[in-house]
PDB file of N, CA and C in Angstrom:
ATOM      1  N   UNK A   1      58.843 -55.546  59.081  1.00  0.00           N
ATOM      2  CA  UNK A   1      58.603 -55.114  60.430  1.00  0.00           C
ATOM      3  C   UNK A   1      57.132 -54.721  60.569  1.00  0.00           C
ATOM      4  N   UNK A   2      56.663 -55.198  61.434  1.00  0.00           N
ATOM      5  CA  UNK A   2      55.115 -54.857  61.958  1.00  0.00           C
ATOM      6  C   UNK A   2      55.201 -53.745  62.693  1.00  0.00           C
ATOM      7  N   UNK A   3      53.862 -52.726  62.353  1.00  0.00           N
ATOM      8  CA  UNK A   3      53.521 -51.496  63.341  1.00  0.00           C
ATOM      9  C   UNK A   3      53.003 -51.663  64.629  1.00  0.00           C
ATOM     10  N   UNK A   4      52.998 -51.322  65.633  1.00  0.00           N
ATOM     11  CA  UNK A   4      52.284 -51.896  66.887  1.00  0.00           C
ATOM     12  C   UNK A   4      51.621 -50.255  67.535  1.00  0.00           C
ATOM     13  N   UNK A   5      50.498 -50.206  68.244  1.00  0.00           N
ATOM     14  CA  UNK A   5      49.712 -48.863  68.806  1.00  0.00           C
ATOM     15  C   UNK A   5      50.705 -48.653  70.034  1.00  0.00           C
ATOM     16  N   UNK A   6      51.313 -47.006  69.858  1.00  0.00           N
ATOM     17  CA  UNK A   6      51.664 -46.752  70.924  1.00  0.00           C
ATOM     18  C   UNK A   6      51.335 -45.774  71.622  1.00  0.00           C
ATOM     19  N   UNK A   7      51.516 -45.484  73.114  1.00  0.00           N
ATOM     20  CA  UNK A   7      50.790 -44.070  73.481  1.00  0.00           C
ATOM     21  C   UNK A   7      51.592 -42.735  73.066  1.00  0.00           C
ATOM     22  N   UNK A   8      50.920 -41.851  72.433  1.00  0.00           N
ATOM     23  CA  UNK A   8      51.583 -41.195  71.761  1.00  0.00           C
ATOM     24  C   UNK A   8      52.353 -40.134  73.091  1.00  0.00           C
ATOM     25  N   UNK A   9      51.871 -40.011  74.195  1.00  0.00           N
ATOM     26  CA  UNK A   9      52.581 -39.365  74.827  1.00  0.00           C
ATOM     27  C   UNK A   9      53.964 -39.831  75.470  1.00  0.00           C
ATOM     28  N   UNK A  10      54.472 -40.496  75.418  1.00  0.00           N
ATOM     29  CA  UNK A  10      55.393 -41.989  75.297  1.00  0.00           C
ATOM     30  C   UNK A  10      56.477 -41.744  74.857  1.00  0.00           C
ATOM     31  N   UNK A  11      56.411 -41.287  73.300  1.00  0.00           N
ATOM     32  CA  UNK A  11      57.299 -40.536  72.136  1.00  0.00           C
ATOM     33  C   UNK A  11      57.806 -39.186  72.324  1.00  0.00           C
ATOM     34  N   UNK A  12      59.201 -39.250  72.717  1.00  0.00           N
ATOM     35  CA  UNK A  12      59.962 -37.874  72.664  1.00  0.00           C
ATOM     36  C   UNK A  12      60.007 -37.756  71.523  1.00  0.00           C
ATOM     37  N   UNK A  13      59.411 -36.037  71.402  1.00  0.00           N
ATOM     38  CA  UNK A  13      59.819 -35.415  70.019  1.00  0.00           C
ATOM     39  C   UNK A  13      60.767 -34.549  69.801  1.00  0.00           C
ATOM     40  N   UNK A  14      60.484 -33.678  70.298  1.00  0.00           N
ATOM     41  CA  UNK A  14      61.396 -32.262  70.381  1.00  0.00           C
ATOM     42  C   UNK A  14      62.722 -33.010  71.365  1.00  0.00           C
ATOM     43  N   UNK A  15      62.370 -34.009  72.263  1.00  0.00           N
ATOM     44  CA  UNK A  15      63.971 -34.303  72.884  1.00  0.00           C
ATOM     45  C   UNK A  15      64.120 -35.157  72.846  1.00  0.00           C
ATOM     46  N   UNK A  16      63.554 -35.750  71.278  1.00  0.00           N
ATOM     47  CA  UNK A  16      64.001 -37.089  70.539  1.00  0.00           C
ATOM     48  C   UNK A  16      66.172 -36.734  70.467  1.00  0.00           C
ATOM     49  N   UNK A  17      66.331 -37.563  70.334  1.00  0.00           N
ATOM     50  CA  UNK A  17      68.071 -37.334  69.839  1.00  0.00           C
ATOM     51  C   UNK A  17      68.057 -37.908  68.570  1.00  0.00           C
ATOM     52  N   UNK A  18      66.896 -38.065  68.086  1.00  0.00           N
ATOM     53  CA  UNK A  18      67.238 -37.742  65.840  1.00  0.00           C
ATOM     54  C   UNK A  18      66.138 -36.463  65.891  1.00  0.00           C
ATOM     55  N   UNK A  19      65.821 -35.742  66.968  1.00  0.00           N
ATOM     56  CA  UNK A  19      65.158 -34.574  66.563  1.00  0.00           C
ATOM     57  C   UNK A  19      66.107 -33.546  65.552  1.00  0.00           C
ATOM     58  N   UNK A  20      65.772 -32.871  64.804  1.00  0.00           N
ATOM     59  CA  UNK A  20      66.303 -32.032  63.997  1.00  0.00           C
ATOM     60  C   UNK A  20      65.948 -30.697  64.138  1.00  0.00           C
ATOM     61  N   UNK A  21      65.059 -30.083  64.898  1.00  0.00           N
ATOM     62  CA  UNK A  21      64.882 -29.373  65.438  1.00  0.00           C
ATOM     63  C   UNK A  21      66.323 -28.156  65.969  1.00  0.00           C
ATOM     64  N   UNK A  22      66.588 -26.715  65.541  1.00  0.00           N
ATOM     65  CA  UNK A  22      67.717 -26.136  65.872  1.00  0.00           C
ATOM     66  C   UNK A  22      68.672 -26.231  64.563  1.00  0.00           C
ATOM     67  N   UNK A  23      68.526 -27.548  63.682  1.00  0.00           N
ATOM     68  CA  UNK A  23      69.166 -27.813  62.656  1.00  0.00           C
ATOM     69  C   UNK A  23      68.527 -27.726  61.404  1.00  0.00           C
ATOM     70  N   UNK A  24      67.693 -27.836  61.145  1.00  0.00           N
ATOM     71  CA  UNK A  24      66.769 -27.535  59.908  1.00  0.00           C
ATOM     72  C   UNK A  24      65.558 -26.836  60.378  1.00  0.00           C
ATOM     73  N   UNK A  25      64.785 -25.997  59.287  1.00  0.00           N
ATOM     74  CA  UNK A  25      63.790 -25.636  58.983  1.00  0.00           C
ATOM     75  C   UNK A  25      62.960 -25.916  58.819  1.00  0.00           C
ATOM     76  N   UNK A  26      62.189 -25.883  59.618  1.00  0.00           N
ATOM     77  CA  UNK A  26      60.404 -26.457  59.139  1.00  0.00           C
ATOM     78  C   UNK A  26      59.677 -25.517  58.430  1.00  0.00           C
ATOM     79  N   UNK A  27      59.358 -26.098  56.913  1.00  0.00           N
ATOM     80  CA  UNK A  27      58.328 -25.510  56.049  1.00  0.00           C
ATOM     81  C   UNK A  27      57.336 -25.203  56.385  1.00  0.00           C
ATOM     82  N   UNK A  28      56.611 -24.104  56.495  1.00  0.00           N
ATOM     83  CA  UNK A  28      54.633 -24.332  56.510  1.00  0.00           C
ATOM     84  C   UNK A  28      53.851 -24.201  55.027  1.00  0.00           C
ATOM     85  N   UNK A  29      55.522 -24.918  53.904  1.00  0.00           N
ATOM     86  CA  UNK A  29      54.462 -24.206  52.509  1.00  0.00           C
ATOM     87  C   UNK A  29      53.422 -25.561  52.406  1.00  0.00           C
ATOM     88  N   UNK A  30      53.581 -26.901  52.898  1.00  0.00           N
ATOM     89  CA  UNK A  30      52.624 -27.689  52.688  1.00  0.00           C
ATOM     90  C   UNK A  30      52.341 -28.213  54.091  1.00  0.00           C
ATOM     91  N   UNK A  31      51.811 -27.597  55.023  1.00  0.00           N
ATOM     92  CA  UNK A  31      51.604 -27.789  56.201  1.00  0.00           C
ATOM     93  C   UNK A  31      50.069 -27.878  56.126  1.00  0.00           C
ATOM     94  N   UNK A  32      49.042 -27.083  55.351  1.00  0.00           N
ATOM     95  CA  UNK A  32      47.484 -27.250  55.424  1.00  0.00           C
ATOM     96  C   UNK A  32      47.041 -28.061  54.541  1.00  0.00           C
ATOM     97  N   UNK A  33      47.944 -28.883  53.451  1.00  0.00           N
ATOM     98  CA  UNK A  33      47.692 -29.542  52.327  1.00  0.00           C
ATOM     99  C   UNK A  33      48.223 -30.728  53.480  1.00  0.00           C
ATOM    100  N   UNK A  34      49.206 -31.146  54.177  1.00  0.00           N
ATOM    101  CA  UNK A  34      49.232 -32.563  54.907  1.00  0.00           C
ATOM    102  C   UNK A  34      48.213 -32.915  55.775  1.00  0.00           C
ATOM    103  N   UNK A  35      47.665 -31.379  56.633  1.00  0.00           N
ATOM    104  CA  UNK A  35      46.304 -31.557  57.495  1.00  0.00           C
ATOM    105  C   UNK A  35      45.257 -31.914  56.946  1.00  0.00           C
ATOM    106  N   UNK A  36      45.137 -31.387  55.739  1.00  0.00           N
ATOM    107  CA  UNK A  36      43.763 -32.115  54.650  1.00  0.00           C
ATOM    108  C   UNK A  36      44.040 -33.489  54.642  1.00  0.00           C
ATOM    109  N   UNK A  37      45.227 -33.912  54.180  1.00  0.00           N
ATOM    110  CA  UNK A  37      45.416 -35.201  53.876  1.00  0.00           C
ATOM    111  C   UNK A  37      44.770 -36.085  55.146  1.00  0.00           C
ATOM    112  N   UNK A  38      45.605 -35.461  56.340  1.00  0.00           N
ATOM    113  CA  UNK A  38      45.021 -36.385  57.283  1.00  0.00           C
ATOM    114  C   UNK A  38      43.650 -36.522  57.634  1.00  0.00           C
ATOM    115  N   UNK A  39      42.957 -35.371  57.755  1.00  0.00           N
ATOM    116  CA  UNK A  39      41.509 -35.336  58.084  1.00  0.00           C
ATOM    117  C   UNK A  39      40.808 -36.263  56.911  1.00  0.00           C
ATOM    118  N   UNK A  40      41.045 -36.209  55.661  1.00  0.00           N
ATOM    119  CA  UNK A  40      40.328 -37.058  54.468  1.00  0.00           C
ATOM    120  C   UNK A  40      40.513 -38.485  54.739  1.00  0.00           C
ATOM    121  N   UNK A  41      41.960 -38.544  55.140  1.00  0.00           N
ATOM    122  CA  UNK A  41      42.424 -40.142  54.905  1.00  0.00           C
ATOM    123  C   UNK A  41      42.728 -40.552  55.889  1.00  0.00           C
ATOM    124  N   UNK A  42      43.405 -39.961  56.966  1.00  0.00           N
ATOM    125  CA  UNK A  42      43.267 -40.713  57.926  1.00  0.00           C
ATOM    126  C   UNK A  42      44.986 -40.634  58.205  1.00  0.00           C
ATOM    127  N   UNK A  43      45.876 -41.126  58.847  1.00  0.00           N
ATOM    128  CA  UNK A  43      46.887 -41.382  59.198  1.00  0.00           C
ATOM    129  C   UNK A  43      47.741 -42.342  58.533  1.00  0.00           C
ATOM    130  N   UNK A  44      48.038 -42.651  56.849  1.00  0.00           N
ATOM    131  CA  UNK A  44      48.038 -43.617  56.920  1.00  0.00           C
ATOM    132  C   UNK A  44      49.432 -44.616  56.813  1.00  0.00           C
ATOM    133  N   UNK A  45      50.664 -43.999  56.670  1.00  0.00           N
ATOM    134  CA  UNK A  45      51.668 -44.412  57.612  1.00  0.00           C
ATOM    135  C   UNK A  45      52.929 -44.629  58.751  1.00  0.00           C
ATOM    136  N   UNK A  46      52.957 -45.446  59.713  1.00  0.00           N
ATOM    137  CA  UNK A  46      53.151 -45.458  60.980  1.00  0.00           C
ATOM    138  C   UNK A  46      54.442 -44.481  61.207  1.00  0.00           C
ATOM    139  N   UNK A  47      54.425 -43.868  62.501  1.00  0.00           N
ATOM    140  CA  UNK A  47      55.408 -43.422  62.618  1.00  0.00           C
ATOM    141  C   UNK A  47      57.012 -43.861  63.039  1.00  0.00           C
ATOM    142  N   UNK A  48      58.236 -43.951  62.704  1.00  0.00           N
ATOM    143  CA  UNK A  48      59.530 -44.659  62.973  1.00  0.00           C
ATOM    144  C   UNK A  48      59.792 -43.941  64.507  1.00  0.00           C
ATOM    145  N   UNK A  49      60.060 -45.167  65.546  1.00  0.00           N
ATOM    146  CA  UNK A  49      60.646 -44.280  66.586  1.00  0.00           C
ATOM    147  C   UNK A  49      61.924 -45.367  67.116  1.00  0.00           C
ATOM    148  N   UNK A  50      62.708 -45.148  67.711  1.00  0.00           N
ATOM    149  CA  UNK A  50      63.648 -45.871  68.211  1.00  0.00           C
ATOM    150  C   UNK A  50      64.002 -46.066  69.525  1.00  0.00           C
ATOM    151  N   UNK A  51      63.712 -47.438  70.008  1.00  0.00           N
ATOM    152  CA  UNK A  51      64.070 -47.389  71.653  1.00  0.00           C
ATOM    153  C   UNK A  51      65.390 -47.585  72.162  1.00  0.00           C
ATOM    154  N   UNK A  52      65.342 -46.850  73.108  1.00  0.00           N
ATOM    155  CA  UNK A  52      66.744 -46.644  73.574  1.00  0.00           C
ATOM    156  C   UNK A  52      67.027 -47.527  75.000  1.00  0.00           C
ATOM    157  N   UNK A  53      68.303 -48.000  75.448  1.00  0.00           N
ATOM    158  CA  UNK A  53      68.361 -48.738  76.362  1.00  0.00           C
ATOM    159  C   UNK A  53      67.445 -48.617  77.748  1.00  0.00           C
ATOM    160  N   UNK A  54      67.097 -47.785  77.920  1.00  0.00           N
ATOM    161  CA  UNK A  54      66.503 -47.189  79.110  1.00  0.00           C
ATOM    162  C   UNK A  54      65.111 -47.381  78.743  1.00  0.00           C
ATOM    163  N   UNK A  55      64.508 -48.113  77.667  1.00  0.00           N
ATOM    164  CA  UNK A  55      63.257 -48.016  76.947  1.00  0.00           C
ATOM    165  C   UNK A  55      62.568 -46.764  76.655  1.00  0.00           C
ATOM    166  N   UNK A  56      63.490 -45.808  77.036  1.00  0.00           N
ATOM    167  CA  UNK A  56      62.376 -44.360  75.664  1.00  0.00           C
ATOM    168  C   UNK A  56      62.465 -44.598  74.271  1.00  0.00           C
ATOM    169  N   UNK A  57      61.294 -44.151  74.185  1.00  0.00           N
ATOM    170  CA  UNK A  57      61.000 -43.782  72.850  1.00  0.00           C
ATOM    171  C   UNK A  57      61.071 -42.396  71.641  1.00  0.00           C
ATOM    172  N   UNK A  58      62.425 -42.599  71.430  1.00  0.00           N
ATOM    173  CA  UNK A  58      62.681 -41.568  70.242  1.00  0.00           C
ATOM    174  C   UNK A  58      61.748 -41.298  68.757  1.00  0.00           C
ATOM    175  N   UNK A  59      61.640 -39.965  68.695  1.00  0.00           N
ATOM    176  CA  UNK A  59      61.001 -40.099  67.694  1.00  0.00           C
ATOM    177  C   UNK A  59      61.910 -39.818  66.429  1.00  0.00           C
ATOM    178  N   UNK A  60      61.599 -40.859  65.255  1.00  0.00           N
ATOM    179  CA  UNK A  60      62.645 -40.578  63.952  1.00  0.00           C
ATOM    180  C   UNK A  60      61.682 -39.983  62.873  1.00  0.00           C
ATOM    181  N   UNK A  61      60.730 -40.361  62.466  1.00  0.00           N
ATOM    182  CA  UNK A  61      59.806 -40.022  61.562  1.00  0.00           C
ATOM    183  C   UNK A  61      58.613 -39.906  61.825  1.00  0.00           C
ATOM    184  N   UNK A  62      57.758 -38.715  61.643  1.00  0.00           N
ATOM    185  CA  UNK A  62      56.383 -38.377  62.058  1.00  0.00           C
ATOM    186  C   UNK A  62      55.719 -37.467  62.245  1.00  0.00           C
ATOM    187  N   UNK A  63      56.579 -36.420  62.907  1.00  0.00           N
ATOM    188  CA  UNK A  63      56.428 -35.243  63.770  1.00  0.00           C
ATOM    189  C   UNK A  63      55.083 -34.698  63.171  1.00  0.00           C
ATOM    190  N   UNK A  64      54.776 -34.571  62.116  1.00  0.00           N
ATOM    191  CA  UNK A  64      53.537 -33.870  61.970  1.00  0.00           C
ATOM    192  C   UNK A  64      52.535 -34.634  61.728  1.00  0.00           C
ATOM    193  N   UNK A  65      52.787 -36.061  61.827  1.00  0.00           N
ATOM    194  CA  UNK A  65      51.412 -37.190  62.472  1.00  0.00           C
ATOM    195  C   UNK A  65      51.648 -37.523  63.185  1.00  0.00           C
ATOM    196  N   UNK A  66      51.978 -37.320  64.667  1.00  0.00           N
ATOM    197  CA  UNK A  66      52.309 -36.867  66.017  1.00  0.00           C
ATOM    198  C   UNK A  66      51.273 -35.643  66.063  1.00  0.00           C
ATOM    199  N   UNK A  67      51.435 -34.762  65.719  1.00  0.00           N
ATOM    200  CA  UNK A  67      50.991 -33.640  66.104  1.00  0.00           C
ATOM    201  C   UNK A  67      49.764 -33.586  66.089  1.00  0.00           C
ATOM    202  N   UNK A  68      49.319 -34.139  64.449  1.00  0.00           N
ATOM    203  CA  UNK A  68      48.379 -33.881  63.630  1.00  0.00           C
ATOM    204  C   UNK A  68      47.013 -35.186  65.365  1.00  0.00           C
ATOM    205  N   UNK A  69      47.773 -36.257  65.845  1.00  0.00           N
ATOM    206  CA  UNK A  69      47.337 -36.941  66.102  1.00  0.00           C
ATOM    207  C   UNK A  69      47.019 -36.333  67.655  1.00  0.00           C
ATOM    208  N   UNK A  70      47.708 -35.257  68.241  1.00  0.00           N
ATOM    209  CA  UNK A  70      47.944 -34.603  69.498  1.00  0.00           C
ATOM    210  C   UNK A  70      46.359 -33.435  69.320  1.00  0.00           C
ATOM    211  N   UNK A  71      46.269 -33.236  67.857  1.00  0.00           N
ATOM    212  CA  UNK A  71      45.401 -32.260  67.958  1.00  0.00           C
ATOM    213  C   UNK A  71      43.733 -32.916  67.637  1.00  0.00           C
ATOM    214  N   UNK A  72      43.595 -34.380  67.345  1.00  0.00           N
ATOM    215  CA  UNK A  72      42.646 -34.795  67.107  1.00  0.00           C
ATOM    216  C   UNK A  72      42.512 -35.581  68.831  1.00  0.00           C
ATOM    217  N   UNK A  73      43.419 -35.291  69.798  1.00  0.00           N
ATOM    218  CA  UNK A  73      43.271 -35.763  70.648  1.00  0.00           C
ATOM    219  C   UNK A  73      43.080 -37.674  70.429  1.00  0.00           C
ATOM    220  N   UNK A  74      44.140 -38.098  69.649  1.00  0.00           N
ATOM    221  CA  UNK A  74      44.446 -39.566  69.795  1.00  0.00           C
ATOM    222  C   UNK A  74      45.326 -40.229  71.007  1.00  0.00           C
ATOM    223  N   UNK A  75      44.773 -40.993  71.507  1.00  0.00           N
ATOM    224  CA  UNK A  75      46.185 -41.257  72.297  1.00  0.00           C
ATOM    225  C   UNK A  75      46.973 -42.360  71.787  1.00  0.00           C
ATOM    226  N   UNK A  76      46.515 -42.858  71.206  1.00  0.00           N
ATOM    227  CA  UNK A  76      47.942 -44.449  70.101  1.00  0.00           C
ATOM    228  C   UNK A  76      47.908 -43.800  68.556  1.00  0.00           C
ATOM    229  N   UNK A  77      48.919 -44.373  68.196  1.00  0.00           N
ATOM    230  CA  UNK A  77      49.403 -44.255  66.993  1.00  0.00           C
ATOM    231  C   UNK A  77      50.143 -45.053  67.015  1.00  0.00           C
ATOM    232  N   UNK A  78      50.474 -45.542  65.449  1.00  0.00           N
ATOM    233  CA  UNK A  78      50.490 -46.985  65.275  1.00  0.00           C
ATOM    234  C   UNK A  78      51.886 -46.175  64.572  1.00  0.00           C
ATOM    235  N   UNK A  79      53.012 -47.089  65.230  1.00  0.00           N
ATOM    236  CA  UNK A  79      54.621 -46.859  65.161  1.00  0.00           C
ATOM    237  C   UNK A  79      55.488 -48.218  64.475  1.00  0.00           C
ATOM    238  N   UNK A  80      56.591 -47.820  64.233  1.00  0.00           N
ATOM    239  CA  UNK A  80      57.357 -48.999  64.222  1.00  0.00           C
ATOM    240  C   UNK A  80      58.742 -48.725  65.100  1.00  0.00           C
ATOM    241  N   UNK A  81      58.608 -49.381  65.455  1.00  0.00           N
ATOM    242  CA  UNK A  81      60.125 -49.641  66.694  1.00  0.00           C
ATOM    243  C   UNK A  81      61.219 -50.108  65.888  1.00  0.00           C
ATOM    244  N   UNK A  82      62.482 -49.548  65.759  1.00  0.00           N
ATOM    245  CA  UNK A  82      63.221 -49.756  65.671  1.00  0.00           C
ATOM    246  C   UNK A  82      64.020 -50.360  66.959  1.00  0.00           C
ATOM    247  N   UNK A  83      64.749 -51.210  66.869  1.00  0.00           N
ATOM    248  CA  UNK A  83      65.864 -51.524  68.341  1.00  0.00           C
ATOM    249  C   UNK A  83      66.916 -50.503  68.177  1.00  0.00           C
ATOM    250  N   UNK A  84      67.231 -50.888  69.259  1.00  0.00           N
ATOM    251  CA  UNK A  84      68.626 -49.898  69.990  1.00  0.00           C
ATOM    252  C   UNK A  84      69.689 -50.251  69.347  1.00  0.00           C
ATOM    253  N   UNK A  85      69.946 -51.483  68.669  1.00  0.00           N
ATOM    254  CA  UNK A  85      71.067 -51.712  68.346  1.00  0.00           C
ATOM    255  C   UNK A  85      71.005 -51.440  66.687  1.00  0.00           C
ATOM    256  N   UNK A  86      69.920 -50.556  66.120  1.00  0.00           N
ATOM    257  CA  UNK A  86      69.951 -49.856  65.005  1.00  0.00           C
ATOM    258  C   UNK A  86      71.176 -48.968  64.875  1.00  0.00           C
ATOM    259  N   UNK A  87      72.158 -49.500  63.693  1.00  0.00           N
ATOM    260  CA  UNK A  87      73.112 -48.424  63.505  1.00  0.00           C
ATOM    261  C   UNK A  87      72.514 -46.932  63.476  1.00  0.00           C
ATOM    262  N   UNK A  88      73.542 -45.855  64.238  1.00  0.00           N
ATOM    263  CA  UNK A  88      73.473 -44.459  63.815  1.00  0.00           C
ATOM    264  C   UNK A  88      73.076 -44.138  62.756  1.00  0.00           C
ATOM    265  N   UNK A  89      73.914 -44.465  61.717  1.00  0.00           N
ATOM    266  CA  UNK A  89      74.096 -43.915  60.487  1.00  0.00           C
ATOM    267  C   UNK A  89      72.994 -44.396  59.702  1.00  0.00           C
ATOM    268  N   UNK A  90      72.543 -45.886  59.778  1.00  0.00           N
ATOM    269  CA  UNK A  90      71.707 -45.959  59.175  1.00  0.00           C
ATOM    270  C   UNK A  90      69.932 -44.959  59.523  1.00  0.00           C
ATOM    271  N   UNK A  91      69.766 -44.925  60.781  1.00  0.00           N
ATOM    272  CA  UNK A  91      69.103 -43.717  60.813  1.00  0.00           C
ATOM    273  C   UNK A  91      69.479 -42.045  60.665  1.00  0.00           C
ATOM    274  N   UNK A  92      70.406 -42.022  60.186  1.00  0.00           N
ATOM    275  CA  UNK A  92      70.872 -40.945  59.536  1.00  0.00           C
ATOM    276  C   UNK A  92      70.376 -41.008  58.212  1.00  0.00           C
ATOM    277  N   UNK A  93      70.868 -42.081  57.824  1.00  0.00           N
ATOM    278  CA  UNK A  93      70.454 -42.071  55.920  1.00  0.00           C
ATOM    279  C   UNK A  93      69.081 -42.410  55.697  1.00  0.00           C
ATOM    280  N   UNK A  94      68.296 -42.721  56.862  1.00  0.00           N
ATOM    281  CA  UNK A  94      66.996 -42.888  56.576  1.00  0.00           C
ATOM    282  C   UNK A  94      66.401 -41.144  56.286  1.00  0.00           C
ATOM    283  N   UNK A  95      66.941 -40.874  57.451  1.00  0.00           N
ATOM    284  CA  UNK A  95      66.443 -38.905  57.911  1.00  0.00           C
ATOM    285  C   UNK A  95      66.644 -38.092  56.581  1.00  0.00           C
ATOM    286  N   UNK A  96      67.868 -38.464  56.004  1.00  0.00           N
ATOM    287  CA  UNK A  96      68.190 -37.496  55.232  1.00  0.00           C
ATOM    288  C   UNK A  96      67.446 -38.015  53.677  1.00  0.00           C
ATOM    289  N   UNK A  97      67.366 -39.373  53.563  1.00  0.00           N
ATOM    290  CA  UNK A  97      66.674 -39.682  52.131  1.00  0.00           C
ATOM    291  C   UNK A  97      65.011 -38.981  52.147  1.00  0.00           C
ATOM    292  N   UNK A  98      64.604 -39.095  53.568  1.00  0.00           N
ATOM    293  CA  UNK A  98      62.995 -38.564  53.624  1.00  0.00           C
ATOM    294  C   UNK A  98      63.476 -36.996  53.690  1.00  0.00           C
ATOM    295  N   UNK A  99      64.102 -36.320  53.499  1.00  0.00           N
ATOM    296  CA  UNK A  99      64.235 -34.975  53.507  1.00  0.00           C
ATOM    297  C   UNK A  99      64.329 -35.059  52.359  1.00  0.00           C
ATOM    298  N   UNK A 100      65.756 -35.583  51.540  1.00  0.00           N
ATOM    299  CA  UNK A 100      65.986 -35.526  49.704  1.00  0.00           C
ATOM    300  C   UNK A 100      64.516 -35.611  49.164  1.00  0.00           C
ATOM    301  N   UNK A 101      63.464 -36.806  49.298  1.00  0.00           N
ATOM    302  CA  UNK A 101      62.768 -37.262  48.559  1.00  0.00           C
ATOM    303  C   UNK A 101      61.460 -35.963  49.061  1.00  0.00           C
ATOM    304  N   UNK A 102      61.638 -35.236  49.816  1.00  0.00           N
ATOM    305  CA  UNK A 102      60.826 -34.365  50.052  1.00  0.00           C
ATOM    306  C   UNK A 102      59.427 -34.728  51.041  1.00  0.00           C
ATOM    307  N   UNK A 103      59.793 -35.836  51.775  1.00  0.00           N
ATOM    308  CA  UNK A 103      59.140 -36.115  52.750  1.00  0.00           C
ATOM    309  C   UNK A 103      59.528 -35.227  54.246  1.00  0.00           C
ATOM    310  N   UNK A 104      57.694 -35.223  54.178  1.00  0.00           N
ATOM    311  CA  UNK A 104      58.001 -34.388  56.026  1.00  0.00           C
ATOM    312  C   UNK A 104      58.436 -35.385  56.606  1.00  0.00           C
ATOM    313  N   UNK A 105      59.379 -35.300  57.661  1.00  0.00           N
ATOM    314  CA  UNK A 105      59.548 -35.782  58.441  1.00  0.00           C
ATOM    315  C   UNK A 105      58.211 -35.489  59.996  1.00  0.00           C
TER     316      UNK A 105
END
């Protein structure tokens, strides 16, 4: 699957429906060690979002290169679209392996 630039204001986060937000905890123990990362290196991969019949854009993976990209004042970021007809579950088991493996979401 290819990444394509999207406008980042575009992307529901917080009222994404794979937001996790209310349900898990957000760490800040490596929150200034990912901001380094980004400022050194740059952004360097895309964020997962999923469109929904109505064409919004959910956000599945990113949130803090979203943010990170909200505060450098970017307006694209380079995403990958999932379709609508992406099983549930399989974005479930995506969410939860990047949590196991200790990825921010």
């Amino acid at each position: 699957m290819s990444s394509v630039l999207i406008n980042i204001n575009d992307i529901l986060v917080d009222k994404s429906l794979f937001s996790l937000k209310g349900f898990l905890f957000e760490s800040d123990l490596h929150k200034a060690s990912t901001e380094d990362s980004f400022k050194h290196l740059g952004i360097l991969h895309p964020v997962i979002i999923c469109m929904d019949t109505d064409g919004m854009l959910h956000l599945i993976d990113g949130k803090k290169r979203i943010e990170f990209a909200r505060q450098t004042r970017a307006e694209k970021i380079s995403s990958i679209i999932l379709p609508g007809s992406t099983p549930v579950s399989d974005i479930i088991t995506l969410i939860l392996s990047d949590r196991r493996s200790g990825r921010a979401l």
